[in-house]
PDB file of N, CA and C in Angstrom:
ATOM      1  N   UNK A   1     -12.280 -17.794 -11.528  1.00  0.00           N
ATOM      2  CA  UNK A   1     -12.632 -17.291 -10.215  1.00  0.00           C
ATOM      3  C   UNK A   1     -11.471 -16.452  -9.672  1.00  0.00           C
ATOM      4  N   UNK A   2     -11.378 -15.626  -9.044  1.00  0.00           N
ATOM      5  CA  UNK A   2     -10.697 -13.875  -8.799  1.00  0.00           C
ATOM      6  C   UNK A   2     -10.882 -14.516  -7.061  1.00  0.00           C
ATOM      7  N   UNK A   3      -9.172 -14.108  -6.519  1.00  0.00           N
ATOM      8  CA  UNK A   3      -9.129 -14.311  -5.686  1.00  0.00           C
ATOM      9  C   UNK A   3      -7.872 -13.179  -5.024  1.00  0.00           C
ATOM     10  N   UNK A   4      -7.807 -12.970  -4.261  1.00  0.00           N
ATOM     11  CA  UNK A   4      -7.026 -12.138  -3.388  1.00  0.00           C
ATOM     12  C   UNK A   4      -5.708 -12.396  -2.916  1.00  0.00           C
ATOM     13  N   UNK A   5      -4.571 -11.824  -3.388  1.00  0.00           N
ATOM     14  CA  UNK A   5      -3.213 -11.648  -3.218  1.00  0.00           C
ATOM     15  C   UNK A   5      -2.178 -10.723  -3.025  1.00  0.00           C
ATOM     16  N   UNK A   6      -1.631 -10.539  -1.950  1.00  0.00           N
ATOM     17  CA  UNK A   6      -0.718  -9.812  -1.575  1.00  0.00           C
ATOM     18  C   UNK A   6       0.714  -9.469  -2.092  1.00  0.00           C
ATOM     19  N   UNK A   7       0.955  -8.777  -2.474  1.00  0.00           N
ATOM     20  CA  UNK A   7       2.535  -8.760  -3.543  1.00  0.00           C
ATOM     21  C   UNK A   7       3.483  -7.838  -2.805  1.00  0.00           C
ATOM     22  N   UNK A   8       4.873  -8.311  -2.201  1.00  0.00           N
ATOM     23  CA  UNK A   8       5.588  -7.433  -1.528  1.00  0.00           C
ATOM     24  C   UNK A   8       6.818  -7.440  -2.080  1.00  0.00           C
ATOM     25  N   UNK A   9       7.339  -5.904  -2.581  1.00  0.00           N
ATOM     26  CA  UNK A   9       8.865  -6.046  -2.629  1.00  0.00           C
ATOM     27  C   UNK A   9       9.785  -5.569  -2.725  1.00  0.00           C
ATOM     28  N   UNK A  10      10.869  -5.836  -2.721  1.00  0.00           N
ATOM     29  CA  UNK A  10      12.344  -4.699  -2.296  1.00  0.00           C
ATOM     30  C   UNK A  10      13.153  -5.234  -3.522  1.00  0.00           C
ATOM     31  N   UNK A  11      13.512  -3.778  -4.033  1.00  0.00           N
ATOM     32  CA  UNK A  11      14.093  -3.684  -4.947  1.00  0.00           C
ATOM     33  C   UNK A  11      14.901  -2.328  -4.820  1.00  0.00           C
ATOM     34  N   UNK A  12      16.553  -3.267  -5.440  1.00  0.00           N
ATOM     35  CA  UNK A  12      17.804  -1.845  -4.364  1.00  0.00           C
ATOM     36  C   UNK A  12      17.450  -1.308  -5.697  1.00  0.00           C
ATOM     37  N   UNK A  13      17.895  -0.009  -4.989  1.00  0.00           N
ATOM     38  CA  UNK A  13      17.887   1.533  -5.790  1.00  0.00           C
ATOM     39  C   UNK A  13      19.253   2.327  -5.546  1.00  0.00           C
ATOM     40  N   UNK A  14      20.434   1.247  -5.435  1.00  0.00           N
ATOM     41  CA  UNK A  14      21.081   1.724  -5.232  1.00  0.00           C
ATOM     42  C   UNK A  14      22.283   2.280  -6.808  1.00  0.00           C
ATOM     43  N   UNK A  15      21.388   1.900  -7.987  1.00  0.00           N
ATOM     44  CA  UNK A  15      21.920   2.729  -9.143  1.00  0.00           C
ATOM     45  C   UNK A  15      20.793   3.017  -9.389  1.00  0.00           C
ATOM     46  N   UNK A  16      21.049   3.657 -10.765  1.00  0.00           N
ATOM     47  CA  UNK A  16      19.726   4.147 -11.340  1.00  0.00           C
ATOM     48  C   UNK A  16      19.344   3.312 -12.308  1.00  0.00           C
ATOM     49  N   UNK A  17      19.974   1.944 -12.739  1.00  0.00           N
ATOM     50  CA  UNK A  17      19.085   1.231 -13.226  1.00  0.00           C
ATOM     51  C   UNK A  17      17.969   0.203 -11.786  1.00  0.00           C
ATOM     52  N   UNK A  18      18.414   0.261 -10.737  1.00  0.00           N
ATOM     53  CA  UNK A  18      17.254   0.035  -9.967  1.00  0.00           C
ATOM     54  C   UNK A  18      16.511   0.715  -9.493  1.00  0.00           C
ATOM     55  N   UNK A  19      16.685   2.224  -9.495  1.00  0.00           N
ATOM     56  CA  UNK A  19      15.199   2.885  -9.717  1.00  0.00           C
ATOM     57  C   UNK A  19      14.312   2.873 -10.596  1.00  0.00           C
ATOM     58  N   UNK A  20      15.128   2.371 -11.706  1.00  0.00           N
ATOM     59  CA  UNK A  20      14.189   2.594 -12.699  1.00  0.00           C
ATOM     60  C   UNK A  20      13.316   1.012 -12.640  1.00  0.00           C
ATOM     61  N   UNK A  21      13.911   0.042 -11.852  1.00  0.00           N
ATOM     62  CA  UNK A  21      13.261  -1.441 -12.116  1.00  0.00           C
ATOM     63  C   UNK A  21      12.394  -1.249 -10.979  1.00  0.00           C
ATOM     64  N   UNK A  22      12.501  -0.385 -10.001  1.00  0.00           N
ATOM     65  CA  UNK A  22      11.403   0.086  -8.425  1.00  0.00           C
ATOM     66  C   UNK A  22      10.118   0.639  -9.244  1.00  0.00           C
ATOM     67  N   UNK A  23      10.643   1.829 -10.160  1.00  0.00           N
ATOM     68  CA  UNK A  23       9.343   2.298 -10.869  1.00  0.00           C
ATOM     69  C   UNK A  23       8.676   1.492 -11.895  1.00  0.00           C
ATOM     70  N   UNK A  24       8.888   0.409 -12.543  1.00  0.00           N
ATOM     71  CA  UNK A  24       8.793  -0.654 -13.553  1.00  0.00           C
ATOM     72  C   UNK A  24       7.757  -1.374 -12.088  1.00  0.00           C
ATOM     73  N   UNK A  25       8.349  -1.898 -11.286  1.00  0.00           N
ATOM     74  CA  UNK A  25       7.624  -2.546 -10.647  1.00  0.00           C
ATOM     75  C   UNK A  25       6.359  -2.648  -9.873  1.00  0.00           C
ATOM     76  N   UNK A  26       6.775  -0.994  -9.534  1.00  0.00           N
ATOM     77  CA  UNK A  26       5.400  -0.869  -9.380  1.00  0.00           C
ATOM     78  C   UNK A  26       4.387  -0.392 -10.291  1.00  0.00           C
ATOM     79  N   UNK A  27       4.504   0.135 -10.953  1.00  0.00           N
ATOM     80  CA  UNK A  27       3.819   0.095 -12.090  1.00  0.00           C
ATOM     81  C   UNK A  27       2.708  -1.471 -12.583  1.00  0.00           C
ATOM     82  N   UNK A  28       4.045  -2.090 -12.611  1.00  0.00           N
ATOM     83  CA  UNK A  28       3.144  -3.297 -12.982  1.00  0.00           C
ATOM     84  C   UNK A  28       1.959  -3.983 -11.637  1.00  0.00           C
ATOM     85  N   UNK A  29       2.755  -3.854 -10.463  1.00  0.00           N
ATOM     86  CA  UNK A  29       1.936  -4.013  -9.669  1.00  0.00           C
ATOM     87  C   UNK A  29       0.232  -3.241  -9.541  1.00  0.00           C
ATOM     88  N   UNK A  30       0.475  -1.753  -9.938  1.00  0.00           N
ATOM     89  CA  UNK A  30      -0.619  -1.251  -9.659  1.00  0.00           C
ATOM     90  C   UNK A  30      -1.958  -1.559 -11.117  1.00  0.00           C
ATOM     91  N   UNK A  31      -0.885  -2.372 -12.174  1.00  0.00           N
ATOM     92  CA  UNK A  31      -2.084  -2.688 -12.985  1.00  0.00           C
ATOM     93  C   UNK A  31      -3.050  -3.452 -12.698  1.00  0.00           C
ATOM     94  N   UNK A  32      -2.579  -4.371 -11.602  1.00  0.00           N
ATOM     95  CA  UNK A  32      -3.242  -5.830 -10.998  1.00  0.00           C
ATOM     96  C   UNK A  32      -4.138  -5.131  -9.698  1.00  0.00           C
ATOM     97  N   UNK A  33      -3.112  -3.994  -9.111  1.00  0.00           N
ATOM     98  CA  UNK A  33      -4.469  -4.142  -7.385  1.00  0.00           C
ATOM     99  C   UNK A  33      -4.209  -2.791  -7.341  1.00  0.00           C
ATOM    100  N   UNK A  34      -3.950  -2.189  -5.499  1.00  0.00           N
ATOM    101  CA  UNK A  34      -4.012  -1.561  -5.026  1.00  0.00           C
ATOM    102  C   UNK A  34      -2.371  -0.991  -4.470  1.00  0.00           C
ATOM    103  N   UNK A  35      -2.277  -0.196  -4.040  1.00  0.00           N
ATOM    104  CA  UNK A  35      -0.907  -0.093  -3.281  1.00  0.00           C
ATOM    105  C   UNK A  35      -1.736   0.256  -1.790  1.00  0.00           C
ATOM    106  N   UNK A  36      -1.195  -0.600  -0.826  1.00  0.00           N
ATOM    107  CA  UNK A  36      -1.485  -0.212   0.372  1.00  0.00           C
ATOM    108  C   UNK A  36      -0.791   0.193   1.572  1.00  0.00           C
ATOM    109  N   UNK A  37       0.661   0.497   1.145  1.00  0.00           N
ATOM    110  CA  UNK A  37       1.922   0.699   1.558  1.00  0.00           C
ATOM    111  C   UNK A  37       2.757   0.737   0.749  1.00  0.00           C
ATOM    112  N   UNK A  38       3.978   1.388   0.933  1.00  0.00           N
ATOM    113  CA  UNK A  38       4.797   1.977  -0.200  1.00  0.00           C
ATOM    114  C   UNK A  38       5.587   0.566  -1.277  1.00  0.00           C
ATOM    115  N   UNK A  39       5.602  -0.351  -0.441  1.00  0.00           N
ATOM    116  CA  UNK A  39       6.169  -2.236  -1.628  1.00  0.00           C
ATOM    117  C   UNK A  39       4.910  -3.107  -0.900  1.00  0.00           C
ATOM    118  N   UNK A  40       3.921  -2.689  -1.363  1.00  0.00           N
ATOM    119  CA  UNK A  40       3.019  -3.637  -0.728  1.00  0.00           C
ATOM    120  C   UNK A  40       1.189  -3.558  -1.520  1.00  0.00           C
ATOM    121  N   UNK A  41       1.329  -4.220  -2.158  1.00  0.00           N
ATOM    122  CA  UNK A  41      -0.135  -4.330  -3.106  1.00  0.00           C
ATOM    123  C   UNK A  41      -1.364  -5.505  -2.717  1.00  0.00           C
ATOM    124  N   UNK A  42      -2.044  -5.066  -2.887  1.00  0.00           N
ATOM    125  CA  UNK A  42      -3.472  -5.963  -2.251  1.00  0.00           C
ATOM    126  C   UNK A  42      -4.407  -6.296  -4.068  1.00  0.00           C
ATOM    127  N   UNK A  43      -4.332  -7.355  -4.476  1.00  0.00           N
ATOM    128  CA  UNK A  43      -4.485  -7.293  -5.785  1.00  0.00           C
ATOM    129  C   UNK A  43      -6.060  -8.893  -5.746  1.00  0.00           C
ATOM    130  N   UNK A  44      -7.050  -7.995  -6.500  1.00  0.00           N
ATOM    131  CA  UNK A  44      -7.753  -9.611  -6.377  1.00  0.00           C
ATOM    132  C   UNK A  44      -8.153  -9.610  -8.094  1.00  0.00           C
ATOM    133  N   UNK A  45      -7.243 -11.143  -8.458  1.00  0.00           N
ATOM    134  CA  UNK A  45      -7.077 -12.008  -9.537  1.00  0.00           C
ATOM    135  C   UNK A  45      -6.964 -13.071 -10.166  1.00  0.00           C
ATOM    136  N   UNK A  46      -7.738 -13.294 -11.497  1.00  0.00           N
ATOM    137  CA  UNK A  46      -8.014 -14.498 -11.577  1.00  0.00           C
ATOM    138  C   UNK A  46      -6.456 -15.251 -11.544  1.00  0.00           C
ATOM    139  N   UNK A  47      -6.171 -16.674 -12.293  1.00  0.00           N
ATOM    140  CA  UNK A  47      -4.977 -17.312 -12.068  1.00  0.00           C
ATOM    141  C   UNK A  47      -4.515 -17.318 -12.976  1.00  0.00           C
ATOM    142  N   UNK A  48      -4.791 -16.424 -13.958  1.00  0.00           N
ATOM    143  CA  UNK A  48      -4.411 -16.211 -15.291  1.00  0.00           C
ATOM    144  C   UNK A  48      -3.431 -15.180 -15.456  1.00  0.00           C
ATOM    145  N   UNK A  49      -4.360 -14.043 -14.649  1.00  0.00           N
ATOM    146  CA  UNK A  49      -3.562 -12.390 -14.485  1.00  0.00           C
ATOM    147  C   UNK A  49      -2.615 -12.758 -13.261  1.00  0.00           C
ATOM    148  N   UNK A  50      -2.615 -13.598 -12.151  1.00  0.00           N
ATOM    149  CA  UNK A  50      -1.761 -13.973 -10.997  1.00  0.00           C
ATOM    150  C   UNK A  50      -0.356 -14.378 -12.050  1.00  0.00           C
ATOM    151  N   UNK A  51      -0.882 -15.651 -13.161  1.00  0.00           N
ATOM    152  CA  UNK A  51       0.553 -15.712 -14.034  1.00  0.00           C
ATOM    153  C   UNK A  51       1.284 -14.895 -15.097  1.00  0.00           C
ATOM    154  N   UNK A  52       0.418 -13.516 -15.200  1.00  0.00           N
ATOM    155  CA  UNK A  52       0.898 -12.592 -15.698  1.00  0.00           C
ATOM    156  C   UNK A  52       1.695 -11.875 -15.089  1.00  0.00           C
ATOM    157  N   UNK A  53       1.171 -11.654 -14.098  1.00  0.00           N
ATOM    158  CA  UNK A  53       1.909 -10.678 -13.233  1.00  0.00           C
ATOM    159  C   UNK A  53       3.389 -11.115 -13.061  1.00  0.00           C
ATOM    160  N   UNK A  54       3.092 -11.876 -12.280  1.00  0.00           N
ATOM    161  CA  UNK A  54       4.566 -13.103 -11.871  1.00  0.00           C
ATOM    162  C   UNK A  54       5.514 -12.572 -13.479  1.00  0.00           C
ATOM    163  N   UNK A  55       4.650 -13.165 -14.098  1.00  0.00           N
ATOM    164  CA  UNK A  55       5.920 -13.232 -15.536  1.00  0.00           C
ATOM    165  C   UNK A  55       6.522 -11.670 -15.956  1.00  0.00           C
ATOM    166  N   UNK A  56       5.399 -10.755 -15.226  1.00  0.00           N
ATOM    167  CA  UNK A  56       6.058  -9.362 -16.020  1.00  0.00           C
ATOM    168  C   UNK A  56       7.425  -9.405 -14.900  1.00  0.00           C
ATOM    169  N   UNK A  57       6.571  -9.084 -13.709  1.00  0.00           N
ATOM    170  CA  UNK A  57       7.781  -9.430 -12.518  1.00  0.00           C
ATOM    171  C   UNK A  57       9.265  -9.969 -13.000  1.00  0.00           C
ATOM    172  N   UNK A  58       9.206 -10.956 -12.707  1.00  0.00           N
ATOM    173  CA  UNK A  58      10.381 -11.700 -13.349  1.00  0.00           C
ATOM    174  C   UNK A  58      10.949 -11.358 -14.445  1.00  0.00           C
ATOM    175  N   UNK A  59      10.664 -10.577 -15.371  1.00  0.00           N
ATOM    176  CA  UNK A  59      10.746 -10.178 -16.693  1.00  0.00           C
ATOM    177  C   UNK A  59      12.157  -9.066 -16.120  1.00  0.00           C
ATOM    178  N   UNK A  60      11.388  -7.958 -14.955  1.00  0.00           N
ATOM    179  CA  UNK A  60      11.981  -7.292 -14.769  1.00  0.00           C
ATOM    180  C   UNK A  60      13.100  -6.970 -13.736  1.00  0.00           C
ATOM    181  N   UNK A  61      12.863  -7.855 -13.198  1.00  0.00           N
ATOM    182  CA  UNK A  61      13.710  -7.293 -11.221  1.00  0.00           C
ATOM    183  C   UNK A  61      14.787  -8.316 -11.787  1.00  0.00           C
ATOM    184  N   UNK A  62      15.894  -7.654 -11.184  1.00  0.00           N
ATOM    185  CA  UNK A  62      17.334  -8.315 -11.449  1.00  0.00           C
ATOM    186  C   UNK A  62      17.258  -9.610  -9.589  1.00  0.00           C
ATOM    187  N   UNK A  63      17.374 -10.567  -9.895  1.00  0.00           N
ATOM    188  CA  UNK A  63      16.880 -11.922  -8.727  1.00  0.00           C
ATOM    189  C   UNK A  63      18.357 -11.949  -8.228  1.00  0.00           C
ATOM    190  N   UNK A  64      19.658 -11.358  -8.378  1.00  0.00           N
ATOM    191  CA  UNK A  64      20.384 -11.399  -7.476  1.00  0.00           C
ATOM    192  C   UNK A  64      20.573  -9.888  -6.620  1.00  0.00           C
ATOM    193  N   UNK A  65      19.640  -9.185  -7.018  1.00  0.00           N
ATOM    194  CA  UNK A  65      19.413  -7.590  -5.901  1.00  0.00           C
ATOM    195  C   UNK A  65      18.209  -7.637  -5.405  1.00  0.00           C
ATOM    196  N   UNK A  66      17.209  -8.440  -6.422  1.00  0.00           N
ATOM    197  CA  UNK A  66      15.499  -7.671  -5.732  1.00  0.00           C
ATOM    198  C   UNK A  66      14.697  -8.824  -5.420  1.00  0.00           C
ATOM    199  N   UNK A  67      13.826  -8.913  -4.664  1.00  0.00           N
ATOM    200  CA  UNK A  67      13.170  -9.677  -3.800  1.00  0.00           C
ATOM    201  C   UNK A  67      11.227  -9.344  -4.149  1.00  0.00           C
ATOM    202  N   UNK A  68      10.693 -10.179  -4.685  1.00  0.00           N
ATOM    203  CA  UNK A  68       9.321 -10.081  -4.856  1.00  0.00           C
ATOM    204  C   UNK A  68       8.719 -11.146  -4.190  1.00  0.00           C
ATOM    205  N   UNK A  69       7.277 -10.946  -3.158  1.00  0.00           N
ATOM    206  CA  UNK A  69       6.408 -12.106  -2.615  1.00  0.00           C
ATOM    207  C   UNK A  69       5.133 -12.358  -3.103  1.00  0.00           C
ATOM    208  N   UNK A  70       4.796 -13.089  -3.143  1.00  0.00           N
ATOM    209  CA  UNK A  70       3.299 -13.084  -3.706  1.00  0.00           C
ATOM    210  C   UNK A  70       2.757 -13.971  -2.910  1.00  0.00           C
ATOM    211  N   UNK A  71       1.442 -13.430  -1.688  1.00  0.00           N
ATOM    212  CA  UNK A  71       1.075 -14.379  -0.907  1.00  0.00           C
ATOM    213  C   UNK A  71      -0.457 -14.337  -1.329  1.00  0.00           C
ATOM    214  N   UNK A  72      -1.138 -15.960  -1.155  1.00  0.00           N
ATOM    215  CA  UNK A  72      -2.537 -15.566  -1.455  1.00  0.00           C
ATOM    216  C   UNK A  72      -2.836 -15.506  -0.542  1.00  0.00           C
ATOM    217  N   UNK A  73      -4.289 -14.642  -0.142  1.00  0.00           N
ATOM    218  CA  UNK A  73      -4.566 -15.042   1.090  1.00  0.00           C
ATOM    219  C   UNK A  73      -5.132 -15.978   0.910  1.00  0.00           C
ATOM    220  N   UNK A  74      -5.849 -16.373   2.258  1.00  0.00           N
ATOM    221  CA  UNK A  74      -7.051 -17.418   2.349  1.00  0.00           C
ATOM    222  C   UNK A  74      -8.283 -16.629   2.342  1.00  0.00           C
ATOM    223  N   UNK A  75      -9.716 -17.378   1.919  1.00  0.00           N
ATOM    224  CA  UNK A  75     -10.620 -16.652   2.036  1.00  0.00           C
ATOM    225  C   UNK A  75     -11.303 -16.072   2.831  1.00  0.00           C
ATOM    226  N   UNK A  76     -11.522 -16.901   3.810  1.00  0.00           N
ATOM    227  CA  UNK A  76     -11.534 -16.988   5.548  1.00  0.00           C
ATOM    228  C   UNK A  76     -11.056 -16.314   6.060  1.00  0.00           C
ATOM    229  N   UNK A  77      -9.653 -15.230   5.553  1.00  0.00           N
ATOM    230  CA  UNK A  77      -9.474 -14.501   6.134  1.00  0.00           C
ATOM    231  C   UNK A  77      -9.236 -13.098   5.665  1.00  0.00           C
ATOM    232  N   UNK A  78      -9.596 -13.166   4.521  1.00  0.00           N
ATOM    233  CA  UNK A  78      -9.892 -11.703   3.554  1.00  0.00           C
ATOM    234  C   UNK A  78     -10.794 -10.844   4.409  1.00  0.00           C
ATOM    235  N   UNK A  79     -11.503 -11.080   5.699  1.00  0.00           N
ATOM    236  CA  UNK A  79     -12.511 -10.149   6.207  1.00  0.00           C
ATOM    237  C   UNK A  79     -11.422  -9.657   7.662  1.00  0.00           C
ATOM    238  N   UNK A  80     -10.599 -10.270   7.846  1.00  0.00           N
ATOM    239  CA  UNK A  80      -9.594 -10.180   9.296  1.00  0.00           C
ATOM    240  C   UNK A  80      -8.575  -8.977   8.998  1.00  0.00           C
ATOM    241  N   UNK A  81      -8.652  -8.380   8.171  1.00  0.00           N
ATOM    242  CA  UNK A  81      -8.026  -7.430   8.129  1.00  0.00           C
ATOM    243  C   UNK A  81      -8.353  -5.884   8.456  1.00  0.00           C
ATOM    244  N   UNK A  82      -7.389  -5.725  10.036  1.00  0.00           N
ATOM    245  CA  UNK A  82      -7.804  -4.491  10.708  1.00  0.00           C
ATOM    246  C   UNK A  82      -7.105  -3.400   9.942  1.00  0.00           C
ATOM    247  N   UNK A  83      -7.585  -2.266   9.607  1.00  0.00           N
ATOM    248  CA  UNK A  83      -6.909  -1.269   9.185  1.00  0.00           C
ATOM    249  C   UNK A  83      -7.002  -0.054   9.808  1.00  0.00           C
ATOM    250  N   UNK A  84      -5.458   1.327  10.215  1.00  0.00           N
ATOM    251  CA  UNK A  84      -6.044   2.205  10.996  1.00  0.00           C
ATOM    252  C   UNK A  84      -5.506   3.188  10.001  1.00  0.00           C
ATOM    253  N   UNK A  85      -5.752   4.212  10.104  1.00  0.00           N
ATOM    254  CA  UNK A  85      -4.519   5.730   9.583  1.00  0.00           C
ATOM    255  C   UNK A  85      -5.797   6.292   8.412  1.00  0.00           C
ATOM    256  N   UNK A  86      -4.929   6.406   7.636  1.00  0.00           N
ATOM    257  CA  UNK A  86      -5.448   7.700   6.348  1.00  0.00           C
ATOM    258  C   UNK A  86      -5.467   6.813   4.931  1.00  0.00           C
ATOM    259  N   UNK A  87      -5.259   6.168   4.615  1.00  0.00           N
ATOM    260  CA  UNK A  87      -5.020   5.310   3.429  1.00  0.00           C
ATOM    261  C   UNK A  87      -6.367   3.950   3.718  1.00  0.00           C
ATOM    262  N   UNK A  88      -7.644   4.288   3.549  1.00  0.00           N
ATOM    263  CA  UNK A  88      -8.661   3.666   3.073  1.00  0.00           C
ATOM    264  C   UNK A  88      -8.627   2.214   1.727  1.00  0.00           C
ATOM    265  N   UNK A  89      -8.514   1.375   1.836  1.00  0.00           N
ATOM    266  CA  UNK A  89      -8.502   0.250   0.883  1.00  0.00           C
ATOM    267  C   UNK A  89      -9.571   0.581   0.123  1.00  0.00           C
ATOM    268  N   UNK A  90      -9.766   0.234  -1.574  1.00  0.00           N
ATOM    269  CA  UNK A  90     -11.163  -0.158  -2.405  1.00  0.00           C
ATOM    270  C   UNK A  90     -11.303  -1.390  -1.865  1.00  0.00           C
ATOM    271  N   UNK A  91     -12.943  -1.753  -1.718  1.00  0.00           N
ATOM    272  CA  UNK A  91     -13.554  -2.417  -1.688  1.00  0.00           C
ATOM    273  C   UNK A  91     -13.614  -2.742  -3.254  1.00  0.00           C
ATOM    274  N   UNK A  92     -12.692  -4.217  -3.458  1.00  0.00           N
ATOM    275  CA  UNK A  92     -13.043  -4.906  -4.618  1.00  0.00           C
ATOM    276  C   UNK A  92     -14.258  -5.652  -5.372  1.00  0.00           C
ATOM    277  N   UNK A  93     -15.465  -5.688  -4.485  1.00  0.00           N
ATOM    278  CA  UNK A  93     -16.624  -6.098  -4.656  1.00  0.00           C
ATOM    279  C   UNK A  93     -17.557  -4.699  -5.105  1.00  0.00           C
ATOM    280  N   UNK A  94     -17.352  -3.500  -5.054  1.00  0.00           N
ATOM    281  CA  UNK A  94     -18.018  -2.390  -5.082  1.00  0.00           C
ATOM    282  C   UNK A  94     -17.503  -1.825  -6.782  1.00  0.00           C
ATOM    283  N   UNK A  95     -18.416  -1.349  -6.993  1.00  0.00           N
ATOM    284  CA  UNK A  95     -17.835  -0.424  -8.195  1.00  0.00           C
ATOM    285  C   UNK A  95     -17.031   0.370  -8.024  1.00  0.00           C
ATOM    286  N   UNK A  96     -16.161   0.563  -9.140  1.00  0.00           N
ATOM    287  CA  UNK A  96     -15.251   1.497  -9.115  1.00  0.00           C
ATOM    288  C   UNK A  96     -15.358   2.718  -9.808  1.00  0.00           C
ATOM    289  N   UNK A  97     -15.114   4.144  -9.581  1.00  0.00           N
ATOM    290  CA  UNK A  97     -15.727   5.206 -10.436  1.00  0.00           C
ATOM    291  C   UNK A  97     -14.248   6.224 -10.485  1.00  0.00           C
ATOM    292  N   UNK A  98     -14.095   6.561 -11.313  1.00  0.00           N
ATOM    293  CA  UNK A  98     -12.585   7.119 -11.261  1.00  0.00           C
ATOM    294  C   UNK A  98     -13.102   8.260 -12.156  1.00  0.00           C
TER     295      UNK A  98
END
């Protein structure tokens, strides 16, 4: 069962091996969801790909510079989310056509 999770994170870029772990990261992030802000992914997954993710994560971000969150939501409140501006979310229940 596929459930909905939020992934946030900061990662210094203050050499260029942490740009290169910013672009690694998100990367991996966008295999799982969405980007809905520039460190901020909206991802809905089973608990299988949730422990994938995590593990690529960790694989990559150096844990005494970079900072990753992974919140689930609740279900109850997967519909409470107001959104305004130019950046439209997929609807994960809808087909996708690329």
């Amino acid at each position: 069962m596929k459930f909905r999770i939020l992934v946030t994170y900061d990662v210094s870029t203050e050499t260029r091996e942490g740009r290169r772990r910013l672009r690694h990261v998100a990367k991996i992030c966008l295999g799982f969801g969405q980007r809905v802000q520039m460190s901020v992914f909206e991802c809905q997954v089973t608990p299988s790909q949730k422990e994938d993710m995590v593990r690529r994560l960790l694989k990559v971000m150096n844990e005494a510079e970079d900072s990753v969150r992974v919140y689930r939501l609740r279900p109850d409140l997967e519909d409470s989310v107001e959104q305004y501006g130019n950046k439209r979310s997929l609807d994960f229940d809808e087909p996708l056509i690329i």
